[in-house]
N, C-alpha and C. Protein backbone atom coordinates (compact mmCIF):
# COMPACT_ATOMS: atom_id res chain seq x y z
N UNK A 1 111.09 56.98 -67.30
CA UNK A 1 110.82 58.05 -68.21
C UNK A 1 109.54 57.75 -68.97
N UNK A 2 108.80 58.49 -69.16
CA UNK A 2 107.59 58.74 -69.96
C UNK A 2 107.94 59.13 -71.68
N UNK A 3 107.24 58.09 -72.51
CA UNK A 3 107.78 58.75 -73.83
C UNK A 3 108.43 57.32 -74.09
N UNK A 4 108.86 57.70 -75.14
CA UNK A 4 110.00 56.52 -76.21
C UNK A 4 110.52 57.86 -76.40
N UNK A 5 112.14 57.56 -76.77
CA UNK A 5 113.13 58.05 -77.13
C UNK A 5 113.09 58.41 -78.63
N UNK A 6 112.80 59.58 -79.35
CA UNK A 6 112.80 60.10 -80.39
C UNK A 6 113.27 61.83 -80.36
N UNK A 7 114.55 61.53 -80.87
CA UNK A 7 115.05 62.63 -81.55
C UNK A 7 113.75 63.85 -81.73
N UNK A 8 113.75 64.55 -82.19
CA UNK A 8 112.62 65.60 -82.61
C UNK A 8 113.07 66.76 -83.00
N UNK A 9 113.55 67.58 -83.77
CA UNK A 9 113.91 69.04 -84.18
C UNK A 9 112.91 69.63 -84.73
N UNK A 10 112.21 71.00 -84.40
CA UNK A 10 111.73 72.04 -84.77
C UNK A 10 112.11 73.43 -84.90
N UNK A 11 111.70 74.45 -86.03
CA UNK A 11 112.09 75.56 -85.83
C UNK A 11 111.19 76.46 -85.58
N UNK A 12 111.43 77.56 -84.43
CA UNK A 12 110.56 78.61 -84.00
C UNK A 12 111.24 79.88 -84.88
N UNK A 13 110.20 80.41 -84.92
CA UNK A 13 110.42 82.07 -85.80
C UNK A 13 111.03 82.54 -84.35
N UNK A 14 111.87 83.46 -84.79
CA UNK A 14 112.46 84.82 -83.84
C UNK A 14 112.09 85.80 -84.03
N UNK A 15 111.85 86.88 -82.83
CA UNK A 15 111.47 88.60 -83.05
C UNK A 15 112.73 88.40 -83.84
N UNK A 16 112.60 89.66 -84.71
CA UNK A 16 113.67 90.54 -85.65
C UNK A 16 114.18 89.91 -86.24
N UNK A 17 113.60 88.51 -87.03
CA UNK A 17 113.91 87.96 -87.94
C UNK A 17 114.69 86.66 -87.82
N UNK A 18 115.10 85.43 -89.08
CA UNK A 18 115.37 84.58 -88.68
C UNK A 18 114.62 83.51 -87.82
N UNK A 19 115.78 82.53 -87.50
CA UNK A 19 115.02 80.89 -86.93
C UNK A 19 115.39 80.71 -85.84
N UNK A 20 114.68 80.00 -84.98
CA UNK A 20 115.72 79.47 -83.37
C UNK A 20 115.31 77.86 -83.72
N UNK A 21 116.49 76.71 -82.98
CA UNK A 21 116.47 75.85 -83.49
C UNK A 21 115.87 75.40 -82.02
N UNK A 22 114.73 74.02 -82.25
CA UNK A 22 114.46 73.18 -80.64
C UNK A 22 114.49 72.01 -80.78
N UNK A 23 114.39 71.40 -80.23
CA UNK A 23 114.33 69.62 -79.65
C UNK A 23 113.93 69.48 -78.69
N UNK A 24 113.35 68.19 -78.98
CA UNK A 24 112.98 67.10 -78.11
C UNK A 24 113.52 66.12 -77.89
N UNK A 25 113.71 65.39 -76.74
CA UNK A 25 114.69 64.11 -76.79
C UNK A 25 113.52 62.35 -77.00
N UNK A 26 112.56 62.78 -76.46
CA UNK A 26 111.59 61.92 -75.71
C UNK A 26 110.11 62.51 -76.04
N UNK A 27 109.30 61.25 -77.10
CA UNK A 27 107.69 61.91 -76.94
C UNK A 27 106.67 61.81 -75.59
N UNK A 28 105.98 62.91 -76.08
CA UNK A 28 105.56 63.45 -74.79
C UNK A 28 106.09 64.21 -73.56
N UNK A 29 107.51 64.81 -74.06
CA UNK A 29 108.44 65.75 -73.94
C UNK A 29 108.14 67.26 -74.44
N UNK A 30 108.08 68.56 -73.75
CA UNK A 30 108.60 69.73 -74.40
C UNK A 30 108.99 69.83 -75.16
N UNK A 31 109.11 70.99 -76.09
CA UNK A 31 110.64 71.39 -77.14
C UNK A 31 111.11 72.18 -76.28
N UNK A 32 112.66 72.14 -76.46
CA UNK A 32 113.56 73.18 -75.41
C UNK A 32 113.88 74.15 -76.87
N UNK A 33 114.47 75.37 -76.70
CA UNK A 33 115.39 75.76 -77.26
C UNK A 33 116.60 75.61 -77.58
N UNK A 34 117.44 75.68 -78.43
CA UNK A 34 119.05 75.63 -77.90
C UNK A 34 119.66 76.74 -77.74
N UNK A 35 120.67 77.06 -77.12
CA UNK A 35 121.14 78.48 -76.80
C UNK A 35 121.97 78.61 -78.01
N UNK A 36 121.81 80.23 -77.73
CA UNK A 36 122.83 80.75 -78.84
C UNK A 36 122.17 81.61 -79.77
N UNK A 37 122.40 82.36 -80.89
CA UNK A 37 121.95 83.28 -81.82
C UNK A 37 120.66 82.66 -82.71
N UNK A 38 119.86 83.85 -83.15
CA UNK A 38 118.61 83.40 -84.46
C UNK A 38 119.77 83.09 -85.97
N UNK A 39 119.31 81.76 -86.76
CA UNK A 39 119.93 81.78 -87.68
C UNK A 39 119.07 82.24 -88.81
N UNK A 40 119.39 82.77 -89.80
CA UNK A 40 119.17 83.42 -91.24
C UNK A 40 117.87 82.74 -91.63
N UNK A 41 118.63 81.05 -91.68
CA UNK A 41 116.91 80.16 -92.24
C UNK A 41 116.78 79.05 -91.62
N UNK A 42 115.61 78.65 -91.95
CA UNK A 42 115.39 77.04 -91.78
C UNK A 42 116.11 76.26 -91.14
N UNK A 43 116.22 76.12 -92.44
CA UNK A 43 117.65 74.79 -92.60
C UNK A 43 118.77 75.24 -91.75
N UNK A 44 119.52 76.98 -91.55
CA UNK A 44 120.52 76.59 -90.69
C UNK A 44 120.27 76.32 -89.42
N UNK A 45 119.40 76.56 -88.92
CA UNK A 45 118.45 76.20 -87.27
C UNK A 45 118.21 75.18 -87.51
N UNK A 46 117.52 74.04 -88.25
CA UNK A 46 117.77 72.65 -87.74
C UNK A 46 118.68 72.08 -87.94
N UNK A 47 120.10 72.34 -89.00
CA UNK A 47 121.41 71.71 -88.42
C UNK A 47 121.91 72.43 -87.26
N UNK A 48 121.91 73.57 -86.52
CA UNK A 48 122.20 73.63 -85.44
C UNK A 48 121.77 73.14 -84.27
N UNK A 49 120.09 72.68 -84.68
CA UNK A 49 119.99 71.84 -83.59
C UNK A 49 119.92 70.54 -82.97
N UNK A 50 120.42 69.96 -84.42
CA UNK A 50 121.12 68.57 -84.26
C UNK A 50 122.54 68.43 -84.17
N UNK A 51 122.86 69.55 -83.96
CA UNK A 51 124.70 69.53 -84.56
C UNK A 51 124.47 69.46 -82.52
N UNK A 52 123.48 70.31 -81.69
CA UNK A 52 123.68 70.83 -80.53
C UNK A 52 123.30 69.56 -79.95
N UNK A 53 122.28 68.34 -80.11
CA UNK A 53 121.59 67.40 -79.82
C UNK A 53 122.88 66.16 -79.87
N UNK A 54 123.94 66.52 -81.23
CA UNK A 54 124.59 65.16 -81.15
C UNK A 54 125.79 65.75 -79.90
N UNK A 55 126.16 66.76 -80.01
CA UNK A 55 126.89 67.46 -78.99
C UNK A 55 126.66 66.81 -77.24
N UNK A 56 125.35 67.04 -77.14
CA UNK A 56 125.22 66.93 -76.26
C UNK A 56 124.83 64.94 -75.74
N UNK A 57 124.57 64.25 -76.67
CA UNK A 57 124.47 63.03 -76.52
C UNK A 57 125.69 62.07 -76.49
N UNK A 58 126.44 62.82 -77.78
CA UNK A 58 127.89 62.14 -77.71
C UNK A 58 129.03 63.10 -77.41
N UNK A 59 129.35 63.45 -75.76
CA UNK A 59 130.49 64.01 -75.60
C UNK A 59 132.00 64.07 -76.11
N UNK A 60 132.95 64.70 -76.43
CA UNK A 60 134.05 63.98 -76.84
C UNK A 60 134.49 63.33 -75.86
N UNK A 61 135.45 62.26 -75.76
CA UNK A 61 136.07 61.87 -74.40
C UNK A 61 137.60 62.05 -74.29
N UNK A 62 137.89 62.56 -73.36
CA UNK A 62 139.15 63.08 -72.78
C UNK A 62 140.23 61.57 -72.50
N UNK A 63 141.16 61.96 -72.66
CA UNK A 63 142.27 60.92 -72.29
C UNK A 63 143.38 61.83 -71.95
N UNK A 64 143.50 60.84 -70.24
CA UNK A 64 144.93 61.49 -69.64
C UNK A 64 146.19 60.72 -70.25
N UNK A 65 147.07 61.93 -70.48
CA UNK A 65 148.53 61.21 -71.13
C UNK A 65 149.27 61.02 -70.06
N UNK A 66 150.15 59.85 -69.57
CA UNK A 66 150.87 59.61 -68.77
C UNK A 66 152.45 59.92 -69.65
N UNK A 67 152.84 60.11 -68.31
CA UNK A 67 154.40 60.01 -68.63
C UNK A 67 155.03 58.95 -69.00
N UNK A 68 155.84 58.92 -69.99
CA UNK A 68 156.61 57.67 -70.42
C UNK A 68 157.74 57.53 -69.90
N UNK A 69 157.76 58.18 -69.15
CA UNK A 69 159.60 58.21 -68.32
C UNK A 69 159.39 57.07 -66.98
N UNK A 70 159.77 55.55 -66.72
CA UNK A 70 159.30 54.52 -65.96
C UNK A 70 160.44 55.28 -64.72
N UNK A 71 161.19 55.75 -64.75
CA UNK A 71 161.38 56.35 -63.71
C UNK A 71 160.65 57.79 -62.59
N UNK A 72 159.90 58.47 -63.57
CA UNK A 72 158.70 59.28 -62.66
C UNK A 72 157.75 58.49 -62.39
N UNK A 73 157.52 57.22 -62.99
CA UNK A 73 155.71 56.52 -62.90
C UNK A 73 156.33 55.78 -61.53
N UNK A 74 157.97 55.30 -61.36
CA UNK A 74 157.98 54.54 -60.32
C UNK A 74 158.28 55.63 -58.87
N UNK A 75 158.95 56.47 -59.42
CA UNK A 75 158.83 57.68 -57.99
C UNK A 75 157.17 57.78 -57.67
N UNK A 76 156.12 58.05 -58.31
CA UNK A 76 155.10 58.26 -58.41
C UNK A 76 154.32 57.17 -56.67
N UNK A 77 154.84 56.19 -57.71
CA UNK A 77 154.13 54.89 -56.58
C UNK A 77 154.63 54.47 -55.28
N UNK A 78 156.29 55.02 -55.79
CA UNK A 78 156.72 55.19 -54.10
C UNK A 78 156.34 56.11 -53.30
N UNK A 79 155.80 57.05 -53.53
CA UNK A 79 155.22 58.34 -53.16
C UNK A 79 153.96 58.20 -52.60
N UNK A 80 153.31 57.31 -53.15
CA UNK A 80 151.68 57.03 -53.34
C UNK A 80 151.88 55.61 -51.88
N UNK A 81 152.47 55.39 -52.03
CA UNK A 81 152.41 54.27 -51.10
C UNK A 81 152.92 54.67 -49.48
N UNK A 82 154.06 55.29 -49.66
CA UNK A 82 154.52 56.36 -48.58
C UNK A 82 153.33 57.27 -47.63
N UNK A 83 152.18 57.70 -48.73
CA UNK A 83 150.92 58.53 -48.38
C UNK A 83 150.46 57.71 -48.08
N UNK A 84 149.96 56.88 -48.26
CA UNK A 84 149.00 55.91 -47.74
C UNK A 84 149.37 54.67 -46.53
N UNK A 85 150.76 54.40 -46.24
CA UNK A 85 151.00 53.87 -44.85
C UNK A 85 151.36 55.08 -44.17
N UNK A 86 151.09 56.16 -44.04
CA UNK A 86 151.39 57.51 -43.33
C UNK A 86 149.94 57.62 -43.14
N UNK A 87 148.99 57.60 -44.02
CA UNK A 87 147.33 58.11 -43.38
C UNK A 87 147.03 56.73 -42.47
N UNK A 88 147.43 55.47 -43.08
CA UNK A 88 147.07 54.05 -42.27
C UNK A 88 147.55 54.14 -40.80
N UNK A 89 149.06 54.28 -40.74
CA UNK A 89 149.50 54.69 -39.52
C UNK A 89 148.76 55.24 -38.62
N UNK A 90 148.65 56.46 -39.11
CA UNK A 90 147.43 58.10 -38.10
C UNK A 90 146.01 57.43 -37.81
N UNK A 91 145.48 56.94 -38.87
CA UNK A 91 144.30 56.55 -38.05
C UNK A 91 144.01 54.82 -37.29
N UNK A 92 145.13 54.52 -37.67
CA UNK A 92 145.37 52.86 -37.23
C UNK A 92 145.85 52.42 -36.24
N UNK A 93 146.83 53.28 -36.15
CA UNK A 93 148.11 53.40 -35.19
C UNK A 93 149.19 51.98 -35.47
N UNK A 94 148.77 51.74 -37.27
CA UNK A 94 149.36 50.54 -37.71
C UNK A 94 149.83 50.30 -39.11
N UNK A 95 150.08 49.41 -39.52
CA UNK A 95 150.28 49.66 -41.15
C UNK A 95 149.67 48.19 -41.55
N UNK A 96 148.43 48.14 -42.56
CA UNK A 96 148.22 46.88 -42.62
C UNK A 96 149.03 46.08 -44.15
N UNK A 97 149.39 45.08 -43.80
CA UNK A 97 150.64 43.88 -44.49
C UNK A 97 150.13 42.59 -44.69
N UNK A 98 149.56 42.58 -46.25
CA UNK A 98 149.04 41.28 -46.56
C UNK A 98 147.90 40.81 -45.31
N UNK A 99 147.00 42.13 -45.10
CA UNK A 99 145.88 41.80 -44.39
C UNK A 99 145.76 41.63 -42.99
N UNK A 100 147.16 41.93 -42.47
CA UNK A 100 147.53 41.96 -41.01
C UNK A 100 147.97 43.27 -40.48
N UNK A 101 147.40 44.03 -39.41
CA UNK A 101 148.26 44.62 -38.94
C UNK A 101 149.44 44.56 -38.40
N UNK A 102 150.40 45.41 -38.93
CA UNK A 102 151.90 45.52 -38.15
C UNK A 102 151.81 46.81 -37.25
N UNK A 103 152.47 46.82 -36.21
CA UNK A 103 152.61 48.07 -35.38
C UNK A 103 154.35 48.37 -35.75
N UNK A 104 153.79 49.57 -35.63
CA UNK A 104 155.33 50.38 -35.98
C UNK A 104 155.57 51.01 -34.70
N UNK A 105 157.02 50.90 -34.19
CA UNK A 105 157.15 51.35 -34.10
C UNK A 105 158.89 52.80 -34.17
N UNK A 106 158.49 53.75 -33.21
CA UNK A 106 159.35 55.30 -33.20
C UNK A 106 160.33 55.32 -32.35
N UNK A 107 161.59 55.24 -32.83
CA UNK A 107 162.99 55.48 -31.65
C UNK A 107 163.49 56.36 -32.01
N UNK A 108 164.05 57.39 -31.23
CA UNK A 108 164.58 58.81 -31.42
C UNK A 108 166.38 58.44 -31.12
N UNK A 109 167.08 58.51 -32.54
CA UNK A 109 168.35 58.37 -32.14
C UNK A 109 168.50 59.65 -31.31
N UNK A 110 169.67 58.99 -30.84
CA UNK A 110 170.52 60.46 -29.71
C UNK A 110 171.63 60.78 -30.08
């Protein structure tokens, strides 16, 4: 990247009144706009466009909740393991066991 890393907020006038808020991330960078409506003044266009800058630098982060029931987490893995010596099988024509293949095999009771 070209530039040092500096924040930068400016405000552009809007047709029909009001502010649009911009940034820069990097000098020797553009100003972008940020999307969204002209604000009233100044000041509310450059907190919107740091409110949009920290937004976009610090995402929130998501966390998956697992189930606390140790009886779905262990169906889960029997399930998961079932799928996966079933795809090993099909393309193996084997199941591998502590790094060895085993051959399986199919008898059709009568």
């Amino acid at each position: 990247m070209t530039g040092d890393f500096l924040p930068e907020f400016k405000i552009v006038p809007a047709k029909g009144g009001g502010y649009l808020g911009s940034y820069r991330l990097f000098d020797g960078k553009p100003f972008k706009l940020i999307p969204g409506e002209a604000k009233g003044t100044a000041s509310q266009a450059l907190n919107a466009a740091k409110d949009y800058v920290r937004a976009k630098l610090n995402p929130p982060i998501r966390a998956e909740q697992a189930d606390s029931d140790p009886d779905i987490i262990g169906d889960w893995y029997t399930q998961r393991a079932a799928r996966q010596a079933e795809q090993q099988e099909a393309a193996l024509g084997a199941i591998i066991v502590k790094g060895k293949a085993v051959r399986v095999e199919r008898r059709r009771r009568a």
